[in-house]
Protein backbone atom coordinates (compact mmCIF):
# COMPACT_ATOMS: atom_id res chain seq x y z
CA UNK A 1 -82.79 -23.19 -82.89
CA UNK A 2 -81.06 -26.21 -84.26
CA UNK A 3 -78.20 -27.14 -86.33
CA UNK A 4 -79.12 -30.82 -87.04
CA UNK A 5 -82.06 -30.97 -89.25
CA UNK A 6 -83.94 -34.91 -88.25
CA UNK A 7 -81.54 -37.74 -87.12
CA UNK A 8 -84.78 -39.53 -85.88
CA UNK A 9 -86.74 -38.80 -89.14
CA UNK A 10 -84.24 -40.03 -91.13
CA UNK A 11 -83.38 -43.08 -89.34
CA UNK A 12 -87.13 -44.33 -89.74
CA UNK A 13 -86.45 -43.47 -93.22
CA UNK A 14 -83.24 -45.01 -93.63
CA UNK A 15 -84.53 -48.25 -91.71
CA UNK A 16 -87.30 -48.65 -94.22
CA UNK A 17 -90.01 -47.03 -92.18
CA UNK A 18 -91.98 -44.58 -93.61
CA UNK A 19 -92.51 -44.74 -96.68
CA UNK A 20 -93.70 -42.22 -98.42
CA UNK A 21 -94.03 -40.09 -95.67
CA UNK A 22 -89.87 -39.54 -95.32
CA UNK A 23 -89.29 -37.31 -97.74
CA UNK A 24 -92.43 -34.97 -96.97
CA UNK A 25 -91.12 -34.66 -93.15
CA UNK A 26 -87.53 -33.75 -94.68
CA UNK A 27 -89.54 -30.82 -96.28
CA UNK A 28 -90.78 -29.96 -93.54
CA UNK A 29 -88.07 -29.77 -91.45
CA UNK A 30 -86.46 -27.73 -93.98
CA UNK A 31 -88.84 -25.41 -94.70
CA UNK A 32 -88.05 -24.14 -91.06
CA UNK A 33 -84.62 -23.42 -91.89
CA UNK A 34 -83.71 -19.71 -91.08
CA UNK A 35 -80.46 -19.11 -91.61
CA UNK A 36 -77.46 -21.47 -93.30
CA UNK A 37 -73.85 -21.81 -94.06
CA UNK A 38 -72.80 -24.19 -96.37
CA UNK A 39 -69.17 -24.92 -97.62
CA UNK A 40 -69.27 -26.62 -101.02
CA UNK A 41 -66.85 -27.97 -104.10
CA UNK A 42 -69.16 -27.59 -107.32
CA UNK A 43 -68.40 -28.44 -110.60
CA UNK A 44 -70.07 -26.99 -113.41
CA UNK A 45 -70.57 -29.77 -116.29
CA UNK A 46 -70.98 -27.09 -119.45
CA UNK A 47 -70.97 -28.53 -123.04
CA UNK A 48 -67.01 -27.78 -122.72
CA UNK A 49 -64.80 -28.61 -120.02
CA UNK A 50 -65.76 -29.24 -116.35
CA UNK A 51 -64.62 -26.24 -114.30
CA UNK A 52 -64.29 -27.23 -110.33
CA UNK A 53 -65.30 -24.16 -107.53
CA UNK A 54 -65.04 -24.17 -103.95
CA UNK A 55 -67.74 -21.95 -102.23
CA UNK A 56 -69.06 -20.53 -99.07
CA UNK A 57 -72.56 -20.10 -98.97
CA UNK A 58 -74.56 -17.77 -96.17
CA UNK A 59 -78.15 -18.04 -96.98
CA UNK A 60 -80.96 -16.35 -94.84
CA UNK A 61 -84.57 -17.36 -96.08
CA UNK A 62 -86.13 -14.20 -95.64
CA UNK A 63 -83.63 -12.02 -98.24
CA UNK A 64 -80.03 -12.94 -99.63
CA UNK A 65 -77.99 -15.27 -99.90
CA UNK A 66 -74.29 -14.42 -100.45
CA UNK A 67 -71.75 -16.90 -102.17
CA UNK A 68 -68.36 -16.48 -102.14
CA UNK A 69 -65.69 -18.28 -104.18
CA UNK A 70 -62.69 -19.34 -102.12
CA UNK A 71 -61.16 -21.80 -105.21
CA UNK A 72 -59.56 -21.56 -107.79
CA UNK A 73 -57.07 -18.90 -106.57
CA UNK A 74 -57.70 -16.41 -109.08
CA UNK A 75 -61.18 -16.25 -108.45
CA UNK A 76 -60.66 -16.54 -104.57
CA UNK A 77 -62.91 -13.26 -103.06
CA UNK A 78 -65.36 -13.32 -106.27
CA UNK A 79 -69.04 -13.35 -104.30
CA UNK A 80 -72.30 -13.30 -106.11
CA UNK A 81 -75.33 -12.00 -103.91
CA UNK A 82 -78.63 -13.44 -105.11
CA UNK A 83 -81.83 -11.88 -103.76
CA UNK A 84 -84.83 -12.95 -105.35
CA UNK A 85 -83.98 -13.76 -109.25
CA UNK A 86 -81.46 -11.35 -109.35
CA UNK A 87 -77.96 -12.18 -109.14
CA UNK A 88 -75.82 -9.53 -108.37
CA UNK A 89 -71.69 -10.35 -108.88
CA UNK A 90 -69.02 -8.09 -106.23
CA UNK A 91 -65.27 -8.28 -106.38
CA UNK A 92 -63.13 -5.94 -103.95
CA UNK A 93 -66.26 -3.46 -103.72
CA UNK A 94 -67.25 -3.40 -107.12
CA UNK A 95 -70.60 -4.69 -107.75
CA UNK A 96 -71.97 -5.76 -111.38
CA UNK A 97 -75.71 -6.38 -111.45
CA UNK A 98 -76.30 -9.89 -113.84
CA UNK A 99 -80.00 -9.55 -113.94
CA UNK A 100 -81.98 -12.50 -113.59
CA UNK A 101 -80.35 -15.78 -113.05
CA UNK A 102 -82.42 -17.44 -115.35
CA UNK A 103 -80.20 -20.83 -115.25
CA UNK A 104 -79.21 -22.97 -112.38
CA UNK A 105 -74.88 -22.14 -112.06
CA UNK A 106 -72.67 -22.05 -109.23
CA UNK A 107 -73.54 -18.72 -108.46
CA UNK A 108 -76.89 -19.49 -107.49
CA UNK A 109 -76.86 -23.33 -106.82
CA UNK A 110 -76.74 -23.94 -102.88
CA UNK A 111 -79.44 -21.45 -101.89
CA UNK A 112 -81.63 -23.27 -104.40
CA UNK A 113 -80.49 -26.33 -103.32
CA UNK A 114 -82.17 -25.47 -99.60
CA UNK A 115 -85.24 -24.30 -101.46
CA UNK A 116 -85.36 -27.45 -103.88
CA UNK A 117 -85.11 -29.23 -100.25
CA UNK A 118 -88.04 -27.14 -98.89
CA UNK A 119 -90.27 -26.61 -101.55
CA UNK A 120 -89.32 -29.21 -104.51
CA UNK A 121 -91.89 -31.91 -105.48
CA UNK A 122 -90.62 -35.37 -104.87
CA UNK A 123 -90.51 -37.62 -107.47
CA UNK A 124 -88.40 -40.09 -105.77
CA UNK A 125 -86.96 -41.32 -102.63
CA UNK A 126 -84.88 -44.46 -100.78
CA UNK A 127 -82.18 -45.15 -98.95
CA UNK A 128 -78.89 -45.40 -100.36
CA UNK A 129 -75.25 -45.76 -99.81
CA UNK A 130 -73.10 -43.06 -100.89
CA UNK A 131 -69.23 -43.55 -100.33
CA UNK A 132 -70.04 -45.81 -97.56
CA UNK A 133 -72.54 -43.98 -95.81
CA UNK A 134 -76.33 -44.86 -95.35
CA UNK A 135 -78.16 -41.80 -97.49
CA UNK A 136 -81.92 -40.82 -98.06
CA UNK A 137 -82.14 -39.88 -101.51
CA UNK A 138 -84.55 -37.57 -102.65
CA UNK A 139 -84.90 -36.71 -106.58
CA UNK A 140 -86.87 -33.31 -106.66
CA UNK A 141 -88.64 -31.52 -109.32
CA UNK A 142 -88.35 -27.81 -109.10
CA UNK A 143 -88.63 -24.91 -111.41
CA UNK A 144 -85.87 -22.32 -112.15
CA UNK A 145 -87.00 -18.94 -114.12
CA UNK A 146 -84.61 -20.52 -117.06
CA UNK A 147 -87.03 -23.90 -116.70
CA UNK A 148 -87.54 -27.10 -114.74
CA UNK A 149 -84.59 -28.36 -113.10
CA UNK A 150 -84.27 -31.61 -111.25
CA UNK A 151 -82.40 -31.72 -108.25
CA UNK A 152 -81.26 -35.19 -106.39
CA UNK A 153 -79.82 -34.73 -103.11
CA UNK A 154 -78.21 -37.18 -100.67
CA UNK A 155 -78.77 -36.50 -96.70
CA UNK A 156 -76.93 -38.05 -93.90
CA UNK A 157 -78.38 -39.58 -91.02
CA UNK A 158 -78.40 -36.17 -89.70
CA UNK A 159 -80.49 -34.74 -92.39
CA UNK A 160 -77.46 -32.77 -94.07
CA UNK A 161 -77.50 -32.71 -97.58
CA UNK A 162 -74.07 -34.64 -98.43
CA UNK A 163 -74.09 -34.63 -102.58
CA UNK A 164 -76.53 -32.80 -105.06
CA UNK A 165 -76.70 -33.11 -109.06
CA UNK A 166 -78.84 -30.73 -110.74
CA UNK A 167 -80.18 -31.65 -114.10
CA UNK A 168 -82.22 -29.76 -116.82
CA UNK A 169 -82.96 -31.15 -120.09
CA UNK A 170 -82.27 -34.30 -119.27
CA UNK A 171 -78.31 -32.99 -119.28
CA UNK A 172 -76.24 -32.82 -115.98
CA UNK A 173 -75.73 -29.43 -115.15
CA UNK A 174 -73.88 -29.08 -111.87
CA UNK A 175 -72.93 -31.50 -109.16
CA UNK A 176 -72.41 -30.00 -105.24
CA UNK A 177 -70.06 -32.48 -103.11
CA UNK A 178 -70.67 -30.12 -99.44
CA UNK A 179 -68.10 -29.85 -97.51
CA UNK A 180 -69.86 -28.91 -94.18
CA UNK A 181 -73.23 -27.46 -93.70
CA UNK A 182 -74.60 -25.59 -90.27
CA UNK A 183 -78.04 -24.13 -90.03
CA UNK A 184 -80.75 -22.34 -87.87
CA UNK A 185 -84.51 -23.15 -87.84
CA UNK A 186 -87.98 -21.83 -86.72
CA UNK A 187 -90.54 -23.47 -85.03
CA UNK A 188 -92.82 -24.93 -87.75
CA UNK A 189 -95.42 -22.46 -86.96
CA UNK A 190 -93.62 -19.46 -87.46
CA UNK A 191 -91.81 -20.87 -90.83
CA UNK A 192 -92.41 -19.23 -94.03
CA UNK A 193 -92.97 -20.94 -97.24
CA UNK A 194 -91.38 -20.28 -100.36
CA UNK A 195 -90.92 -21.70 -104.36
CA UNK A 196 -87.89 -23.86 -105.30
């Protein structure tokens, strides 16, 4: 098991090695991740006002992935369990089934950010600097039940995913700043493919 995804992968990548070939072997790596926790401030960018969120995120590959709100205050303990398409919204042991998430939200964002990772198609890639740090950035196309979505993620030199903006229609939907990010993977063999 490991918790740091390709520091040697990435380097190549962020050296100007590998054209082509560095964003595929980020997909691969990820599509052997297992488990996940990832700590994240989203903003939704609605038609109306930004609205900021801070979440926790524990995502398993195989089944759920739970996402708890821990800002603003009066949302703190609000958690949304997705499992498949279905989002499913709890608050002190109440649980209120959503249906399908048919639109990328916060609810649903930072598992599908690990399958966009996994599974997405890249449409582009490079090195860039993001707040001073050297970044791979990947821009990949994906498809939501509510339509396509593009995601664009920066990783670290560790492979992490740093900063995310998810697009559809051309229109800025959410952007994911993470605050820290831990995961288990699988041998390659023994990982499981899935759809962003």
């Amino acid at each position: 098991m490991k918790k740091i995804i390709l520091p040697l992968l990435l380097c190549a990548a962020l050296c100007g090695c590998g054209g082509a070939a560095a964003g595929n072997a980020v997909q691969d790596q990820y599509r052997t991740v297992r488990t996940a926790r990832l700590e994240a401030e989203v903003t939704s960018h609605p038609d109306t006002d930004s609205r900021t969120f801070t979440l926790l995120c524990s995502y398993d590959a195989a089944g759920d992935a739970v996402t708890t709100v821990t800002q603003p205050h009066e949302l703190a303990g609000l958690t949304a369990v997705a499992s498949g398409e279905d989002l499913t919204l709890a608050c002190e042991g109440l649980q209120l089934p959503v249906g399908a998430s048919s639109d990328i939200c916060p609810a649903n964002c930072l598992p599908y950010l690990l399958r966009a990772l996994a599974n997405g198609y890249v449409l582009e890639q490079g090195a860039e600097t993001l707040e001073g740090l050297d970044c791979l950035r990947l821009a990949l196309d994906t498809t939501a039940p509510g339509g396509k979505v593009l995601c664009t993620v920066w990783l670290g030199g560790d492979g992490a995913p740093l900063y995310a903006e998810f697009s559809q229609d051309g229109q800025m939907v959410l952007t994911v700043r993470l605050l820290s990010f831990e995961c288990t993977t699988a041998p390659p063999d023994t990982a499981e493919g899935g759809g962003a």
